[in-house]
Structures are given as C-alpha cells and as structure tokens.
Protein backbone atom coordinates (compact mmCIF):
# COMPACT_ATOMS: atom_id res chain seq x y z
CA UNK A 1 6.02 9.34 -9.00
CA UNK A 2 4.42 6.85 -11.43
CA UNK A 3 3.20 3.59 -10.60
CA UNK A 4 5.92 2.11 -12.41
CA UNK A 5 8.72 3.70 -10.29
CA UNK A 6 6.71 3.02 -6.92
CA UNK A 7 6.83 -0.46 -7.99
CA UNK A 8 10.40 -0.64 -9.24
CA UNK A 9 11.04 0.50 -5.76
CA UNK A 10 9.33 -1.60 -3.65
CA UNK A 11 10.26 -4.41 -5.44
CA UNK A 12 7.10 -5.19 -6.91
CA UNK A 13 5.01 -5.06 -10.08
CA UNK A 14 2.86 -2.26 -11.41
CA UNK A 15 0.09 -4.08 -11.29
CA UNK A 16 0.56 -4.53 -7.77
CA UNK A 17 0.74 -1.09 -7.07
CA UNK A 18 -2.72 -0.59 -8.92
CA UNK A 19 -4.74 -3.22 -7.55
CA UNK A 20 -3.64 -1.69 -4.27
CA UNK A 21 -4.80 1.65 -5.51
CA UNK A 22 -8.06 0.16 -6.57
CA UNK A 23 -8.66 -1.75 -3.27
CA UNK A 24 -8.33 -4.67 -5.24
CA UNK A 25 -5.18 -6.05 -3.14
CA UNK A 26 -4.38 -5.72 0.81
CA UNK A 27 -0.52 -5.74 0.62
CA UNK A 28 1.10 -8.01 3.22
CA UNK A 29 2.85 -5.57 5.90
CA UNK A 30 6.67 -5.88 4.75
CA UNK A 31 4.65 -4.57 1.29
CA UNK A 32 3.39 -1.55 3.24
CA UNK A 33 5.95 -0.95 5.34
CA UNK A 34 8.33 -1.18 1.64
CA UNK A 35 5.96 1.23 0.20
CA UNK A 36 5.88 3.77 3.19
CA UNK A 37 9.76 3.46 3.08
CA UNK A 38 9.94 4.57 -0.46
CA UNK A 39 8.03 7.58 0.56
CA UNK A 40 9.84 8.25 3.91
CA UNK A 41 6.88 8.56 5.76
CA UNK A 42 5.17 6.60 8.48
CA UNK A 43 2.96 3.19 7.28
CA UNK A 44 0.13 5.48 9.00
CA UNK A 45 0.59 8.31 6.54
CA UNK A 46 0.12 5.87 3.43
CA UNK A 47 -2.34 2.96 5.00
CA UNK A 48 -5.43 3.86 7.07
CA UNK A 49 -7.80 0.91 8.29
CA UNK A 50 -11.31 1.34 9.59
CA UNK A 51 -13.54 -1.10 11.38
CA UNK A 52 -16.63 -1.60 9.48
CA UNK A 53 -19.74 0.18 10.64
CA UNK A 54 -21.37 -2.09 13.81
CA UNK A 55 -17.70 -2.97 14.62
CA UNK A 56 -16.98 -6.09 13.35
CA UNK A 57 -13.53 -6.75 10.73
C-alpha cells in the first residue's frame, strides 16, 4: 500500500503519513486507531511506545 492510499484512507494527507514514518509526527489516537483500522490489525501491531532509558516519558 502506498502512502498515498494509507492516507486517502485514514482520512489524512500523505505527508502525514510520512512524518509519522519519519518520527516526525505522534498521531493523535483516533489517527492511530484510523490507521490500525485500515490495516485490520490491533493499534499494538502498528504503534509500539517505549519509556526512555532511566524511566522517565
């Protein structure tokens, strides 16, 4: 799927979709819930987080 269709999809631009790629952008949660959606797939399968080393966010 190109970044174009992901976008058309989720109902965003494809610049969106490649700042979010780049870890340019955090999308807000209905974004990455939209995205998972589009790939019928958990928000876990297509988002990870991870606590900085020493713990602190």
């Amino acid at each position: 799927m190109t970044q174009k269709d992901l976008a058309k999809k989720a109902g965003v631009s494809r610049q969106t979709i490649l700042s979010i790629e780049k870890n340019k952008y955090t999308p807000s949660l209905t974004l990455a819930f939209e995205i998972a959606n589009v790939f019928g797939v958990g928000i876990d399968e297509v988002f990870q987080y991870h606590i900085p080393e020493g713990g602190e966010s």
